[in-house]
Protein backbone atom coordinates (compact mmCIF):
# COMPACT_ATOMS: atom_id res chain seq x y z
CA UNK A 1 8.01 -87.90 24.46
CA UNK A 2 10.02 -86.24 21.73
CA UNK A 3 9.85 -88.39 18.15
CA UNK A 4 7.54 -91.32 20.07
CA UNK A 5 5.73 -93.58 18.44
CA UNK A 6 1.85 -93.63 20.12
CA UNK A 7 -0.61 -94.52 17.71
CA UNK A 8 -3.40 -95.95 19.01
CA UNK A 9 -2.02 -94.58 22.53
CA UNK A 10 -5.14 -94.11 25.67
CA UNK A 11 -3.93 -90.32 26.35
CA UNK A 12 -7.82 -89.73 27.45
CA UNK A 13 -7.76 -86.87 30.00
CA UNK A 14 -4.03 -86.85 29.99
CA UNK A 15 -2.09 -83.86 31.64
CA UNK A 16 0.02 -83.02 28.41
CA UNK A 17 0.79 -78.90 29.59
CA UNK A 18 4.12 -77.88 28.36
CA UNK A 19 4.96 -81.77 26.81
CA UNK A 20 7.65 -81.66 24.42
CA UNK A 21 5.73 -83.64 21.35
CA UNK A 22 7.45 -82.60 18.80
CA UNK A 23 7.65 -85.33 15.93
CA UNK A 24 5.47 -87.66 17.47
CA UNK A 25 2.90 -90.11 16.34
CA UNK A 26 -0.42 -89.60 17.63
CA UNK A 27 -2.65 -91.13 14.49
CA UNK A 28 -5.72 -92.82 16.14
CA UNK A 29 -4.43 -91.54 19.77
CA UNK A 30 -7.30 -91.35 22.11
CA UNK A 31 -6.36 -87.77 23.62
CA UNK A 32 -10.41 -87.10 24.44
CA UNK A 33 -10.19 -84.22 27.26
CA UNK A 34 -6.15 -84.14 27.28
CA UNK A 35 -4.64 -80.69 28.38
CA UNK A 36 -2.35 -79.71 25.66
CA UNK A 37 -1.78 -76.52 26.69
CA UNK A 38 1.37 -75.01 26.03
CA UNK A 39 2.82 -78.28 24.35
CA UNK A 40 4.88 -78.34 21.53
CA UNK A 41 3.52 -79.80 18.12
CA UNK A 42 6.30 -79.55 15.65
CA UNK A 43 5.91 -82.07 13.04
CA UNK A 44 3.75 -84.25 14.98
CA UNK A 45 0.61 -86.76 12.98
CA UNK A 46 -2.80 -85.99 14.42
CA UNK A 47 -4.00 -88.01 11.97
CA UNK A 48 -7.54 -89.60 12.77
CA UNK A 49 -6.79 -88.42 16.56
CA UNK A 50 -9.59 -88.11 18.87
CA UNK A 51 -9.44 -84.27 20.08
CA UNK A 52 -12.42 -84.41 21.72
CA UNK A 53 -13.18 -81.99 24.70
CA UNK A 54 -8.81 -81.72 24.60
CA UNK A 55 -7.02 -77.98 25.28
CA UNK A 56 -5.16 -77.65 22.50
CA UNK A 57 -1.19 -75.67 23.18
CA UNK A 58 -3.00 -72.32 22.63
CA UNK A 59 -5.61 -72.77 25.06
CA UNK A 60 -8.65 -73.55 22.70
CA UNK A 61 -10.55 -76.69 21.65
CA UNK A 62 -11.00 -78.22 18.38
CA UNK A 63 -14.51 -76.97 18.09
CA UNK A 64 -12.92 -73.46 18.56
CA UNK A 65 -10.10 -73.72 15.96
CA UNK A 66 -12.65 -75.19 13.35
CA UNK A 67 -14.53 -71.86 13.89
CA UNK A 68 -11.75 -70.12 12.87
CA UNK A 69 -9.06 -71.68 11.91
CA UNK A 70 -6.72 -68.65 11.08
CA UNK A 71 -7.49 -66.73 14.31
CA UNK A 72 -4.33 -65.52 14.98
CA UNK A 73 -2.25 -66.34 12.45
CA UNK A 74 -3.62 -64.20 9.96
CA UNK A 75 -4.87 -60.49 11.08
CA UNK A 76 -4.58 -58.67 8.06
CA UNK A 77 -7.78 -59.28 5.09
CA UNK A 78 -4.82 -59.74 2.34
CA UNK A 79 -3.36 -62.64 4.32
CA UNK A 80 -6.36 -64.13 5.31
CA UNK A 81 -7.44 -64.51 1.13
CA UNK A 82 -4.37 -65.62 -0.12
CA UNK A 83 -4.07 -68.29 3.20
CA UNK A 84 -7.79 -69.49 1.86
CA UNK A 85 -6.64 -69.52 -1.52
CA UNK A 86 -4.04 -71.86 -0.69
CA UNK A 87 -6.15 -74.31 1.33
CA UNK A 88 -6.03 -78.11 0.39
CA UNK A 89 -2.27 -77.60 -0.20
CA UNK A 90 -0.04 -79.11 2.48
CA UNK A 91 3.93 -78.60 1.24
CA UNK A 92 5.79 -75.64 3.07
CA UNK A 93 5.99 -74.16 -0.77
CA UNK A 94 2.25 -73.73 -1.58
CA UNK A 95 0.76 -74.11 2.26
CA UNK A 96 -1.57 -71.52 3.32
CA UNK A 97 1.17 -70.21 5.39
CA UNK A 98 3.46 -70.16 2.58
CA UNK A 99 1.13 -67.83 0.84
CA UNK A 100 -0.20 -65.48 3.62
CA UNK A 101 3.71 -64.61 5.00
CA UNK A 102 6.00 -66.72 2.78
CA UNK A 103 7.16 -68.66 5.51
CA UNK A 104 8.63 -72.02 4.73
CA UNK A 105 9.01 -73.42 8.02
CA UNK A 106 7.86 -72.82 11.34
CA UNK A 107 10.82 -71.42 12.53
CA UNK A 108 10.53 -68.52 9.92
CA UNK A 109 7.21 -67.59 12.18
CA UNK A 110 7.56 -64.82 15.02
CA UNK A 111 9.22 -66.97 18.27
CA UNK A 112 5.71 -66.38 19.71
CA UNK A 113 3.00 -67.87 17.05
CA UNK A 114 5.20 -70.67 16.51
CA UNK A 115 3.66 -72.71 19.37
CA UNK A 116 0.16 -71.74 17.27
CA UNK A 117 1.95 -72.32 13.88
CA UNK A 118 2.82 -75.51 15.11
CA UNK A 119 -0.54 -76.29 16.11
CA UNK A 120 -2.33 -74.89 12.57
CA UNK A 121 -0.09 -77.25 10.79
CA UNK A 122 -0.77 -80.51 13.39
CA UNK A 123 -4.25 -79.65 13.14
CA UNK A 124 -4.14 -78.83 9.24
CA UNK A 125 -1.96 -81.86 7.87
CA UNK A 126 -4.01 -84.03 10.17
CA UNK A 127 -7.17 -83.65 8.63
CA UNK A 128 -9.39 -81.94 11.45
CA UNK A 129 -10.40 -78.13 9.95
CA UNK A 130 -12.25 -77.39 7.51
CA UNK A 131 -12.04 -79.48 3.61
CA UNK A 132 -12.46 -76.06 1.98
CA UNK A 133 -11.67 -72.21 2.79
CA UNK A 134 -11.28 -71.36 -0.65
CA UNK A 135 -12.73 -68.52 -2.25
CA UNK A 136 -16.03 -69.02 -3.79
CA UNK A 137 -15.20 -69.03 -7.34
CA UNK A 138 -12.94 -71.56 -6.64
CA UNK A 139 -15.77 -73.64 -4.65
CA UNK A 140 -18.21 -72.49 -7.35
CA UNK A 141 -15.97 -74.26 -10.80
CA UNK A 142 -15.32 -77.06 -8.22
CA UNK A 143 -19.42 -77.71 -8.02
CA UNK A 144 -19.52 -76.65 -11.61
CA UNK A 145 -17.41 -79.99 -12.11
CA UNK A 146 -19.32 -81.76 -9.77
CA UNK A 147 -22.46 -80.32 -10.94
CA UNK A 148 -21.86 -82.46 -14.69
CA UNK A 149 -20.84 -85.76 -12.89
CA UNK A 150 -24.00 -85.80 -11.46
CA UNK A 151 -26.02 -84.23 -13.95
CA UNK A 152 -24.46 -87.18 -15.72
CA UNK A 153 -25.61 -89.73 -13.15
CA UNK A 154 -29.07 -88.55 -12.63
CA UNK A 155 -29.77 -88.23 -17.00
CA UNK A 156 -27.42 -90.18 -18.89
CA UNK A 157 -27.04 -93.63 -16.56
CA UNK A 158 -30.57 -94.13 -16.42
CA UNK A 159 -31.04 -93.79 -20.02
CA UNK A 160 -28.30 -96.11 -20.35
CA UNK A 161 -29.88 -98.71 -18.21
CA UNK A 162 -33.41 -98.65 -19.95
CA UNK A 163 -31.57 -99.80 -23.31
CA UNK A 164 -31.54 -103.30 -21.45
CA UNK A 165 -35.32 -103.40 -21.92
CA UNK A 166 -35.86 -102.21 -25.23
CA UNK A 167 -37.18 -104.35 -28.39
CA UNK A 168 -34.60 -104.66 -31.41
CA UNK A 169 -35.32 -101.86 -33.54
CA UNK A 170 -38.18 -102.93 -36.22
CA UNK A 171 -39.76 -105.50 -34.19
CA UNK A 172 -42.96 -104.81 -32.59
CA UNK A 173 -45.01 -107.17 -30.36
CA UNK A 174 -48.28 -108.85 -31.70
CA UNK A 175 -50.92 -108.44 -28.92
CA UNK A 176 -52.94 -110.87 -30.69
CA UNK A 177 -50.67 -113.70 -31.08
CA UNK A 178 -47.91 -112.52 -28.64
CA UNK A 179 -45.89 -113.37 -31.63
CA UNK A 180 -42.98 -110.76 -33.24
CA UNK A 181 -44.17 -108.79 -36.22
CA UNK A 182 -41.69 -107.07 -38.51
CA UNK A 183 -42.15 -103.73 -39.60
CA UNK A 184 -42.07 -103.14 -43.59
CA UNK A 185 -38.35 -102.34 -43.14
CA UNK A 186 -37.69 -105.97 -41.98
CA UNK A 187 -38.38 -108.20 -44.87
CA UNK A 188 -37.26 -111.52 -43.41
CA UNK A 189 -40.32 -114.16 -42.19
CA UNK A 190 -41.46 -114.29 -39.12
CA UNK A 191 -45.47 -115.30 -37.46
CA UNK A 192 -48.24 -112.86 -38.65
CA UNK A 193 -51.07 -111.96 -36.81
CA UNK A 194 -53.12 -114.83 -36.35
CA UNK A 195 -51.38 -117.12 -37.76
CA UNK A 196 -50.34 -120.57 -36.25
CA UNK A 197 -46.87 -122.23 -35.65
CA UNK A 198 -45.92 -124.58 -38.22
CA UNK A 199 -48.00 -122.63 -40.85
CA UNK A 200 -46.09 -121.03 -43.90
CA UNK A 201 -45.96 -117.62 -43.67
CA UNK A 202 -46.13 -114.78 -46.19
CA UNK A 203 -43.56 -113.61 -47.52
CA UNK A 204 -42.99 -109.71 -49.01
CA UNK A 205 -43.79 -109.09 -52.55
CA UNK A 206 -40.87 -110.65 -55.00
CA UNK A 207 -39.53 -108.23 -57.57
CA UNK A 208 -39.90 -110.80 -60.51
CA UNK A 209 -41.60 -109.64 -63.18
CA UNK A 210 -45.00 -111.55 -63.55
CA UNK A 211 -45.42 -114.13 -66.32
CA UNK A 212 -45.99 -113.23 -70.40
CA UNK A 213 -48.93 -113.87 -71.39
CA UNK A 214 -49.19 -116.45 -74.00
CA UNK A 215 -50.96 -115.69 -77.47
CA UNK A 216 -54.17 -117.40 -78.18
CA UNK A 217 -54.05 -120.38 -81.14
């Protein structure tokens, strides 16, 4: 089955032991309780594959390799940070087996992890271990940058929103007349307390001087 094309294939409960996979398309395959063990992986799309209750090629199940997903390929504590340093990256020149051995292909593994190297990267590229294995700090200025994003959403948006309902500056409501007052900054006429439509309204103090007055006869 070498290079086949089974998206979308019904390989529920298959008997896959020793199958020679090796480039094929499995996105979406329904391989739920398939025996995998033993098969070879190389370059194959797991992508959005069910793996459910399946024996992967080294024996364990998806809930197994999700528990540790470097078990095996990693023994010493150097290799095992700079492998989780390099998580999220998915080219043979920054992978996280790039960075743990320098590898740059599978065949540059040992003759026997490859079978489990294969399997990392199936497993890896397809999107079923963990999002994140990086060290903390690296976790902590991603949240850091997620931290202001929604610091931003829960503050600023809000505030943003309640500018909708707010009066034009220097206009206050009359609770009297329910009509719009103008504070002293806003000289232009509008209804005073009390007063009635169609009235003339005041208007602010003019600057002209007032009148001379005239000299008595």
């Amino acid at each position: 089955m070498g290079a086949a094309n089974l998206t979308e294939a019904d390989l529920g409960g298959a008997d896959l032991r020793g199958a020679d996979l090796n480039g094929a398309n499995l996105r979406e395959a329904d391989l739920s309780g398939a025996n995998m063990s033993g098969a070879h992986l190389r370059e194959v799309s797991l992508r959005r594959a069910d793996l459910r209750e399946a024996v992967l090629p080294d024996g364990r199940s998806l809930a197994e390799w999700r528990a540790d997903p470097l078990a095996g390929l990693c023994t010493e504590p150097e290799a095992v940070e700079r492998a989780r340093a390099a998580w999220g990256a998915h080219t043979w020149q920054d992978c996280p087996m790039h960075a743990a051995h320098g590898w740059v292909g599978i065949d540059d593994a040992p003759e026997d992890k490859r079978v489990l190297v294969a399997t990392f990267v199936a497993l890896f590229d397809g999107g079923h271990l963990a999002d994140d294995l990086r060290p903390a700090q690296k976790r902590a200025m991603k949240g850091e940058r997620f931290g202001c994003v929604q610091a931003y959403r829960e503050m600023a948006l809000p505030m943003l929103r309640s500018l909708r309902f707010m009066k034009p500056p220097g206009v206050v409501t009359d609770p009297l007349s329910c009509s719009l007052v103008p504070t002293p900054r806003l000289q232009h006429p509008r209804l005073r307390c009390g007063s009635q439509a169609g009235s003339t309204p005041s208007r602010s103090p003019s600057n002209t001087p007032p009148p001379t007055p005239q000299a008595a006869e």
